[in-house]
PDB file of N, CA and C in Angstrom:
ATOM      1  N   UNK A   1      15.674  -2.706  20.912  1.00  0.00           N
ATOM      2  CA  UNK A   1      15.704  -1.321  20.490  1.00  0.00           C
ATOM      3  C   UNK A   1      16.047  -0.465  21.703  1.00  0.00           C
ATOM      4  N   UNK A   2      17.006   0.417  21.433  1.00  0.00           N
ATOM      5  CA  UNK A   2      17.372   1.154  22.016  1.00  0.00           C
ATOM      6  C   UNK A   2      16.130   2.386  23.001  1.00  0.00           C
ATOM      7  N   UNK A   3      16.267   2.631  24.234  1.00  0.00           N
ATOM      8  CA  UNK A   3      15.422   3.970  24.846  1.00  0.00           C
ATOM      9  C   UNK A   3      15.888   4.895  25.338  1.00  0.00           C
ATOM     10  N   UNK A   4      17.583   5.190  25.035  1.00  0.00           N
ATOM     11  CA  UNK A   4      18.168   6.499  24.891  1.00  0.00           C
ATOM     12  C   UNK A   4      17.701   7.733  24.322  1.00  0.00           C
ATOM     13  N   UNK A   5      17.885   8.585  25.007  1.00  0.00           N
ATOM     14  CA  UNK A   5      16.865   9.791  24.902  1.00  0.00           C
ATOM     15  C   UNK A   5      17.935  10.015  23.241  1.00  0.00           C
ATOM     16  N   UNK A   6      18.541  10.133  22.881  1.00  0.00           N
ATOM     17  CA  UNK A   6      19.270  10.710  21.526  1.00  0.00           C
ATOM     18  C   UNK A   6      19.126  10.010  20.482  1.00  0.00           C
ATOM     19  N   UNK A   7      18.470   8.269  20.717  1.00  0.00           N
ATOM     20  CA  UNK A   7      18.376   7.706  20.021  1.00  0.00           C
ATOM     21  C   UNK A   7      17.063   7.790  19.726  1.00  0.00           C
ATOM     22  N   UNK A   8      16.139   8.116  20.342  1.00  0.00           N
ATOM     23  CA  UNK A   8      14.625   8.691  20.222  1.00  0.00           C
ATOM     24  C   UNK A   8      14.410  10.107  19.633  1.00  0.00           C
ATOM     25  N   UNK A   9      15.055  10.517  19.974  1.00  0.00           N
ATOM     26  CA  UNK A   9      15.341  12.256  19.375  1.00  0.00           C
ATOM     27  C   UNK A   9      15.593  12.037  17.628  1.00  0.00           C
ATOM     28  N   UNK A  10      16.344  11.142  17.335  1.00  0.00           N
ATOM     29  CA  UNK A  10      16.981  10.416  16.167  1.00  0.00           C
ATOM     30  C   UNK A  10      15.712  10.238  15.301  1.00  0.00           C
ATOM     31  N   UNK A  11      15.138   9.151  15.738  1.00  0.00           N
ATOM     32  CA  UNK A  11      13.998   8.475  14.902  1.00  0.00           C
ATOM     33  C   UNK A  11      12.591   9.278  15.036  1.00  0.00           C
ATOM     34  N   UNK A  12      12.593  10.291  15.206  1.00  0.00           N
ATOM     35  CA  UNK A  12      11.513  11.160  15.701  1.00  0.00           C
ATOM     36  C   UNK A  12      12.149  12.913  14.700  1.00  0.00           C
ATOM     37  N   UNK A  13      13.097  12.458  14.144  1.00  0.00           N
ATOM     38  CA  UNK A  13      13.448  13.826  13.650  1.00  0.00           C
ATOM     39  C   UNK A  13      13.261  13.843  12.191  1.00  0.00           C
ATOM     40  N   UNK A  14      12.932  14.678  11.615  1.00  0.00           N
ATOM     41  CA  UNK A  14      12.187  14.950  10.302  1.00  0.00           C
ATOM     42  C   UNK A  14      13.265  13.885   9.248  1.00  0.00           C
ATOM     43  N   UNK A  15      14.364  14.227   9.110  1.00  0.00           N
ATOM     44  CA  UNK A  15      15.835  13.599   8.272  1.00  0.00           C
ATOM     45  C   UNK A  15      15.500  12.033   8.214  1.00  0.00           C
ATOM     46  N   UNK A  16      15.624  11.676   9.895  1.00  0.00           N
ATOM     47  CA  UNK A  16      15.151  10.295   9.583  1.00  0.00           C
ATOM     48  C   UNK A  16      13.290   9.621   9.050  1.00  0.00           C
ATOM     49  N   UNK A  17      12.635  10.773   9.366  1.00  0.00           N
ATOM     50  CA  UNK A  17      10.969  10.232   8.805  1.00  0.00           C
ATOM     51  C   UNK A  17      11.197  10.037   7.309  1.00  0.00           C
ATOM     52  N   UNK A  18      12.291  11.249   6.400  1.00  0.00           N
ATOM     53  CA  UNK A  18      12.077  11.239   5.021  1.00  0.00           C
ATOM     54  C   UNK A  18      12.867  10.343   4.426  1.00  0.00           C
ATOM     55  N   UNK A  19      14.031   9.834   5.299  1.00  0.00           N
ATOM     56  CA  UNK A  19      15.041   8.798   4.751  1.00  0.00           C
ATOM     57  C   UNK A  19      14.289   7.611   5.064  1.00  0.00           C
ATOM     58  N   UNK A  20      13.561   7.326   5.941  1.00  0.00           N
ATOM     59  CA  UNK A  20      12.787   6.185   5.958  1.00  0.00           C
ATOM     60  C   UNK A  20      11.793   5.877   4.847  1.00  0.00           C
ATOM     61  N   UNK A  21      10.847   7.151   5.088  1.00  0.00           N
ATOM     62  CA  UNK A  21       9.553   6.701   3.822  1.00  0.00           C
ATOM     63  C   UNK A  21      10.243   6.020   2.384  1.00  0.00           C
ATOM     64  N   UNK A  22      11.631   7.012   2.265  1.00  0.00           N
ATOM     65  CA  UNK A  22      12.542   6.764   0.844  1.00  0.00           C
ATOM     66  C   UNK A  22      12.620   5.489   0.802  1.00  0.00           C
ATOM     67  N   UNK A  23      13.394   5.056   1.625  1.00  0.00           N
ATOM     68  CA  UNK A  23      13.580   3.648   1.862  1.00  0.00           C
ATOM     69  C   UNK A  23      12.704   2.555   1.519  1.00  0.00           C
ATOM     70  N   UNK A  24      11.451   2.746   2.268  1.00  0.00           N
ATOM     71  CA  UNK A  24      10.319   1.663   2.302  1.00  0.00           C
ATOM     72  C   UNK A  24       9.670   1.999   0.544  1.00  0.00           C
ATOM     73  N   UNK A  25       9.904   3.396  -0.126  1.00  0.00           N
ATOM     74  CA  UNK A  25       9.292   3.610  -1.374  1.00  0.00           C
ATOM     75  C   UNK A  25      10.481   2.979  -2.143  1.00  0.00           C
ATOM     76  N   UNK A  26      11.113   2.703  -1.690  1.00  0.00           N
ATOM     77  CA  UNK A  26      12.111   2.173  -3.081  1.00  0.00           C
ATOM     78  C   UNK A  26      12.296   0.572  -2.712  1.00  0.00           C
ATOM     79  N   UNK A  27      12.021  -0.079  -1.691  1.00  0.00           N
ATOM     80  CA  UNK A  27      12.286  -1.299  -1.419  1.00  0.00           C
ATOM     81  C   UNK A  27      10.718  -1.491  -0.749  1.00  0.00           C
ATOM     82  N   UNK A  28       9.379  -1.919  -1.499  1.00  0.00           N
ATOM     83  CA  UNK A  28       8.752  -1.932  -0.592  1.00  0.00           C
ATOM     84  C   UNK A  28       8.126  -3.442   0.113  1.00  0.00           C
ATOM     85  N   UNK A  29       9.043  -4.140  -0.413  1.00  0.00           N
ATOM     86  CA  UNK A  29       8.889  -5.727  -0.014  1.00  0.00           C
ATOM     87  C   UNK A  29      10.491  -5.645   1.168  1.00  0.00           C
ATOM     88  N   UNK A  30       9.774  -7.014   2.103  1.00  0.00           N
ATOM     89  CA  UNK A  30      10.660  -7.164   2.836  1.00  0.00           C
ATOM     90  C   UNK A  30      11.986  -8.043   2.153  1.00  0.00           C
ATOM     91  N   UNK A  31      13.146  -7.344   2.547  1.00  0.00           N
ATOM     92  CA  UNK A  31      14.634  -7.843   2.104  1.00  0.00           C
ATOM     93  C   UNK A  31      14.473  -9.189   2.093  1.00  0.00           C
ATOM     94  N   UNK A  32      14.564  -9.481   3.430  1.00  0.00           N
ATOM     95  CA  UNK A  32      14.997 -11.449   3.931  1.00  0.00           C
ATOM     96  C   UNK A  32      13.955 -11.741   3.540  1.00  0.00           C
ATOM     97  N   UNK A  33      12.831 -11.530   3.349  1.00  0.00           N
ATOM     98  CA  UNK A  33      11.338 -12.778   2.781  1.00  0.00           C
ATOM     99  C   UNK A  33      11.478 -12.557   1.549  1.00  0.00           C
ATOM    100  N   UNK A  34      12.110 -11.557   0.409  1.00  0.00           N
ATOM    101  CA  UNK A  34      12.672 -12.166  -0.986  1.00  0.00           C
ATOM    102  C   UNK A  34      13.293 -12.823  -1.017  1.00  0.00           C
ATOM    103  N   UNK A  35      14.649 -12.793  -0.462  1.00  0.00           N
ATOM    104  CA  UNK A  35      15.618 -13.999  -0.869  1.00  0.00           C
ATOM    105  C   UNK A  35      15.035 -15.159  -0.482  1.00  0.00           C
ATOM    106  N   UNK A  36      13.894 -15.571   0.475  1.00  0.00           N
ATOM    107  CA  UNK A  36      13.416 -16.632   0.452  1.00  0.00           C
ATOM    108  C   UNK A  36      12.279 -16.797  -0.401  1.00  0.00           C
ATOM    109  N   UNK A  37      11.961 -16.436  -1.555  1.00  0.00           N
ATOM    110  CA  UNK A  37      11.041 -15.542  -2.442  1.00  0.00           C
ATOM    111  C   UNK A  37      10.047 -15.800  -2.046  1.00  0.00           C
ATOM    112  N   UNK A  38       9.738 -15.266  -0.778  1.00  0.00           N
ATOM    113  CA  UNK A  38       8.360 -14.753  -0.323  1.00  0.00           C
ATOM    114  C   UNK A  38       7.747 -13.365  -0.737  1.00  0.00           C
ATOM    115  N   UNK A  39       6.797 -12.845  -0.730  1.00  0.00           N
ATOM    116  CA  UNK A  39       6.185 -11.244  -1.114  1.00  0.00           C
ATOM    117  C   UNK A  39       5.513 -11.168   0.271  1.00  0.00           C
ATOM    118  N   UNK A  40       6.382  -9.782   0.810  1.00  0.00           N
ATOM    119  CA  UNK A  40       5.628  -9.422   2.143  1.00  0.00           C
ATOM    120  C   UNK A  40       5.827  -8.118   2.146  1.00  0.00           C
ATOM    121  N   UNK A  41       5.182  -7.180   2.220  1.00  0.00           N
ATOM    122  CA  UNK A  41       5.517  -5.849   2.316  1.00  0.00           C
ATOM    123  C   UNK A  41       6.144  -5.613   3.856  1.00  0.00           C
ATOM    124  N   UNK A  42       7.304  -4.644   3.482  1.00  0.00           N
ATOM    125  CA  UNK A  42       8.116  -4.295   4.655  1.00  0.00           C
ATOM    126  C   UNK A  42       7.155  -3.144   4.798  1.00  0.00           C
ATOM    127  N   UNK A  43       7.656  -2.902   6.582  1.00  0.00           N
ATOM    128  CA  UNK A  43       6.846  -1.701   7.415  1.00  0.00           C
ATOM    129  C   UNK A  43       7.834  -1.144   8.268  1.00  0.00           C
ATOM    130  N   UNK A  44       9.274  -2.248   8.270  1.00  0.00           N
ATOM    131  CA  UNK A  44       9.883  -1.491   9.532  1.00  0.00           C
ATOM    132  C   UNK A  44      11.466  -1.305   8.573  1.00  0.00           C
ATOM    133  N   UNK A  45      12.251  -0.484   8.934  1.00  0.00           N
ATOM    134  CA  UNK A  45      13.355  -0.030   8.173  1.00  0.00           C
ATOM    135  C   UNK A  45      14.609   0.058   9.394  1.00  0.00           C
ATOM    136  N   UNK A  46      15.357  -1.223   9.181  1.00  0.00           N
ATOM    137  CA  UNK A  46      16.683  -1.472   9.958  1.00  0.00           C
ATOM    138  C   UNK A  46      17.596  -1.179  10.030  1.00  0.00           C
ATOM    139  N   UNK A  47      18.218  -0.855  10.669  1.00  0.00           N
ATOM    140  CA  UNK A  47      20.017  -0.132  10.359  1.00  0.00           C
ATOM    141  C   UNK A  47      20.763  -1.842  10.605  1.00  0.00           C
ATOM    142  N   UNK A  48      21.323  -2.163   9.693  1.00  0.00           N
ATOM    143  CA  UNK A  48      22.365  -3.309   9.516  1.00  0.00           C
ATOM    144  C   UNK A  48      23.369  -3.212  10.933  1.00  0.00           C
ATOM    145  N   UNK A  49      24.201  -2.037  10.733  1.00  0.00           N
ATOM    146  CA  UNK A  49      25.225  -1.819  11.890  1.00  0.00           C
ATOM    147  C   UNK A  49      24.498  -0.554  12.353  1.00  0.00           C
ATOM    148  N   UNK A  50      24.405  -0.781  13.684  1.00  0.00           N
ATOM    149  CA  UNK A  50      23.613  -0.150  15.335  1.00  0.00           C
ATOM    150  C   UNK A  50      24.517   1.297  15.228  1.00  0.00           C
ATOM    151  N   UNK A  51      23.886   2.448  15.350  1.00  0.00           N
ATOM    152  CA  UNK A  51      24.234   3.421  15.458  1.00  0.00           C
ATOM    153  C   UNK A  51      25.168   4.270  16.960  1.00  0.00           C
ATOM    154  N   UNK A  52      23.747   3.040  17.687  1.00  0.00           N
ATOM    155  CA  UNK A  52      23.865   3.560  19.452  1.00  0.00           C
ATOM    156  C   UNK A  52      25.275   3.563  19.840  1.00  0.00           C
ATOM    157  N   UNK A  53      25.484   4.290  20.251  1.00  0.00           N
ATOM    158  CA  UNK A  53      27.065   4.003  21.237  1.00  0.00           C
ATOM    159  C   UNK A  53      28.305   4.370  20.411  1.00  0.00           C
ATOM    160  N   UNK A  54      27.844   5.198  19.199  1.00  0.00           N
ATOM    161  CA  UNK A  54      28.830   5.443  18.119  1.00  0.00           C
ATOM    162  C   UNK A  54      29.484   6.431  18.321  1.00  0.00           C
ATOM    163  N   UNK A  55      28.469   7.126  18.895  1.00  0.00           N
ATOM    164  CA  UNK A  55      29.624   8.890  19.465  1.00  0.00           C
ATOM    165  C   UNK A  55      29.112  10.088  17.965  1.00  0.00           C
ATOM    166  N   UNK A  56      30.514  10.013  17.828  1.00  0.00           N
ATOM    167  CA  UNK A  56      30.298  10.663  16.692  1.00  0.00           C
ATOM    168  C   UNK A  56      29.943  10.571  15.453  1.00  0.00           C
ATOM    169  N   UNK A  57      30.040   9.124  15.425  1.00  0.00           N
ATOM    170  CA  UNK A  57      30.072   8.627  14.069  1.00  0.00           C
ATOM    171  C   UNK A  57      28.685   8.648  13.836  1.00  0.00           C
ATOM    172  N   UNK A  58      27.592   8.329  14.861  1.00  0.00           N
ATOM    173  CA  UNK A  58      26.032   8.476  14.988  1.00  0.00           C
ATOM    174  C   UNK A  58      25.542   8.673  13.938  1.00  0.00           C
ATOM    175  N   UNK A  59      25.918   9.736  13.054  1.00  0.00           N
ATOM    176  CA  UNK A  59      24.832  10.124  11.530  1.00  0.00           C
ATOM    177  C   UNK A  59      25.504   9.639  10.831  1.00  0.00           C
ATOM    178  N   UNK A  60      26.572   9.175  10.499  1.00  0.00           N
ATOM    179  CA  UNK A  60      26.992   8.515   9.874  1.00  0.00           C
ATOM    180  C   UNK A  60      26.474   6.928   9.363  1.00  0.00           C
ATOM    181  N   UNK A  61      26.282   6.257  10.772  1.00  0.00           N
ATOM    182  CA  UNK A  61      25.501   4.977  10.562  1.00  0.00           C
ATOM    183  C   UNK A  61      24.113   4.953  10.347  1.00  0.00           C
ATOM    184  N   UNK A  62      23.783   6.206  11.094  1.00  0.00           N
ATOM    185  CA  UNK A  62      21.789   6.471  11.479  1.00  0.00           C
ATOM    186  C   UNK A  62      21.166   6.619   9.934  1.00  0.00           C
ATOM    187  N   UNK A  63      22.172   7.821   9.190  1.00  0.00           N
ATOM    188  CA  UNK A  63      21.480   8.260   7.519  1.00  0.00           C
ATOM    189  C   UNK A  63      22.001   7.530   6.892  1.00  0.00           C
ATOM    190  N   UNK A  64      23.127   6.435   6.990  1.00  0.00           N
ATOM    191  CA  UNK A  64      23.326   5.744   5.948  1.00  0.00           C
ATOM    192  C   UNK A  64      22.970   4.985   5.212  1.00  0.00           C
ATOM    193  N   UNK A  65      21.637   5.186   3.792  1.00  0.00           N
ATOM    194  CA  UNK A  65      21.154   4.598   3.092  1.00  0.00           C
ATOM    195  C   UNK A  65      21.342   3.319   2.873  1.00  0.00           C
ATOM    196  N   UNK A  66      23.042   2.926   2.590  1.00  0.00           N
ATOM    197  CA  UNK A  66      23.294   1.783   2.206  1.00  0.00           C
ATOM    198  C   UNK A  66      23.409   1.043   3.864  1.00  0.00           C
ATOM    199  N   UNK A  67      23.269   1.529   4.661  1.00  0.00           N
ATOM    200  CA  UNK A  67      23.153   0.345   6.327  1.00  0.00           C
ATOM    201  C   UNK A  67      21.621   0.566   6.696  1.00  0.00           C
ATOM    202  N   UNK A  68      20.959   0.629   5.362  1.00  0.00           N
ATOM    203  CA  UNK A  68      19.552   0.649   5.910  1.00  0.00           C
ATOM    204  C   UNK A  68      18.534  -0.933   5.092  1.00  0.00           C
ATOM    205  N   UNK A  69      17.766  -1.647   5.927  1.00  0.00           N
ATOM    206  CA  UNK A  69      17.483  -2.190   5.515  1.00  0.00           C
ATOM    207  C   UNK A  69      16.073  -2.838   5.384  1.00  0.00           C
ATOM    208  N   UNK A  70      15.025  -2.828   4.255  1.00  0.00           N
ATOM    209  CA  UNK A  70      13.717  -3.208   4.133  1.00  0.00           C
ATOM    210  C   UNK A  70      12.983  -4.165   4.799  1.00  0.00           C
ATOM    211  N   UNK A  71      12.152  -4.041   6.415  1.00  0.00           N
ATOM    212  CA  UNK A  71      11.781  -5.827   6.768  1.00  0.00           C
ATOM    213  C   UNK A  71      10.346  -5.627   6.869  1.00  0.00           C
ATOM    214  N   UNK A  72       9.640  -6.812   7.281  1.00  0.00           N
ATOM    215  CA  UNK A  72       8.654  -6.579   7.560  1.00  0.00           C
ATOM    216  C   UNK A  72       8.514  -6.978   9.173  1.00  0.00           C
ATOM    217  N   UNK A  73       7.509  -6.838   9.528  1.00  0.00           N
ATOM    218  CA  UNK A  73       7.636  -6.541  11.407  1.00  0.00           C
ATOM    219  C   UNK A  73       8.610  -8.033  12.098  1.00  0.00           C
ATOM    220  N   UNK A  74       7.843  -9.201  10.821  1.00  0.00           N
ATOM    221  CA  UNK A  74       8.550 -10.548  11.860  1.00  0.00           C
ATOM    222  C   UNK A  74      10.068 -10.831  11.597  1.00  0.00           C
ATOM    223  N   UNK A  75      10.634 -10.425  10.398  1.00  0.00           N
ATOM    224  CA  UNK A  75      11.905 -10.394  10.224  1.00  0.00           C
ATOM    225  C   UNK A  75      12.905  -9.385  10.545  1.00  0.00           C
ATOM    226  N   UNK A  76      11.803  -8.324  11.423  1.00  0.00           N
ATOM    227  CA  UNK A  76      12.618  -7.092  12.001  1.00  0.00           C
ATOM    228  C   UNK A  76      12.833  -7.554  14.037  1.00  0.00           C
ATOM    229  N   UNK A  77      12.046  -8.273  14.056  1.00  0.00           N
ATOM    230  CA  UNK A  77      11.813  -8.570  15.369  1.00  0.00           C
ATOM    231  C   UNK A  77      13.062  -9.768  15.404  1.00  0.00           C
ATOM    232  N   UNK A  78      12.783 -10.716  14.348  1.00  0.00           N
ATOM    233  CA  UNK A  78      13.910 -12.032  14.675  1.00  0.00           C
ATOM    234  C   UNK A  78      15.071 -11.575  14.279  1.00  0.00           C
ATOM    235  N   UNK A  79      15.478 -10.484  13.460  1.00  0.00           N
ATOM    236  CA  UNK A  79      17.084 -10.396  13.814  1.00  0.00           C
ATOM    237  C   UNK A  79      17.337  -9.697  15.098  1.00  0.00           C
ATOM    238  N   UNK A  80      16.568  -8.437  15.904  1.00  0.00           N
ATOM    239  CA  UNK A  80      16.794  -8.032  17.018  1.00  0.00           C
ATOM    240  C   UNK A  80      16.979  -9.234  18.217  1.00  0.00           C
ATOM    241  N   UNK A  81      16.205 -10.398  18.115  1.00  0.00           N
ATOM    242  CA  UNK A  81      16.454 -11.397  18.799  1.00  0.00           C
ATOM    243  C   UNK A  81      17.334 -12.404  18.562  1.00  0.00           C
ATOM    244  N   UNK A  82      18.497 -12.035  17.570  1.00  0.00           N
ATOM    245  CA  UNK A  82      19.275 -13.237  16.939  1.00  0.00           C
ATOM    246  C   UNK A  82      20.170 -11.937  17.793  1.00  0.00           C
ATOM    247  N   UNK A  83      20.349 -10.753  17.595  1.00  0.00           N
ATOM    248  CA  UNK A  83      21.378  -9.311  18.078  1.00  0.00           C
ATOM    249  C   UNK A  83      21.591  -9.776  19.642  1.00  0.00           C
ATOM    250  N   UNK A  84      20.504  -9.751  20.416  1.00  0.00           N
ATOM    251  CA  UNK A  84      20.356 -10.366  22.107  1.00  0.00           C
ATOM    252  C   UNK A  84      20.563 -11.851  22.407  1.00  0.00           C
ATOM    253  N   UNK A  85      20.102 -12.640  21.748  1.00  0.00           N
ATOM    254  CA  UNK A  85      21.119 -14.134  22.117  1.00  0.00           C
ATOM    255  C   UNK A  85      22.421 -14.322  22.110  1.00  0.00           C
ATOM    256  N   UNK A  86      22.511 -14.651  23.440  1.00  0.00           N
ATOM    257  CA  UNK A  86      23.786 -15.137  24.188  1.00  0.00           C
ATOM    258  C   UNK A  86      24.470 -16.329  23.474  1.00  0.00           C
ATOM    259  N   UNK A  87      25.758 -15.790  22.437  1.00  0.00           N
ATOM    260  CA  UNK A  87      26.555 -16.864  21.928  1.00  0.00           C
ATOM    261  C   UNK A  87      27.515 -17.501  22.939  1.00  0.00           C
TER     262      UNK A  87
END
């Protein structure tokens, strides 16, 4: 996760608190532990494609509902660590 001051400014700003709660109220099981039909309630809410470093495009990827995605903490942690391994 990013510690860019704009990317903190981001997730700390009202737009993204209410697009999040939306999110987790309409999906409130984690994505990847259904398709393995597990039941885990999600807590953390992912952007598919990374906003950081976008420029302008930034709200574009940041509010985009459909690049948002339902996990719960351990399937939010192992794709950030699948994102940082060295292919």
């Amino acid at each position: 996760m990013s510690r860019d001051k704009n990317y903190q400014h981001l997730l700390n700003s009202k737009r993204w608190k209410t697009l999040r709660q939306w999110k987790l109220e309409q999906n409130p099981l984690c994505e990847l532990c259904e398709r393995e039909g597990k039941v885990v309630s999600a807590i953390d809410v992912h952007h598919k494609i990374t906003f950081v470093g976008k420029g302008d495009k930034t709200a574009k990827y940041a509010y985009d509902y459909g690049n948002l995605q339902a996990l719960c903490k351990e399937c939010h942690q192992a794709v950030h660590n699948i994102r940082k391994s060295p292919i």
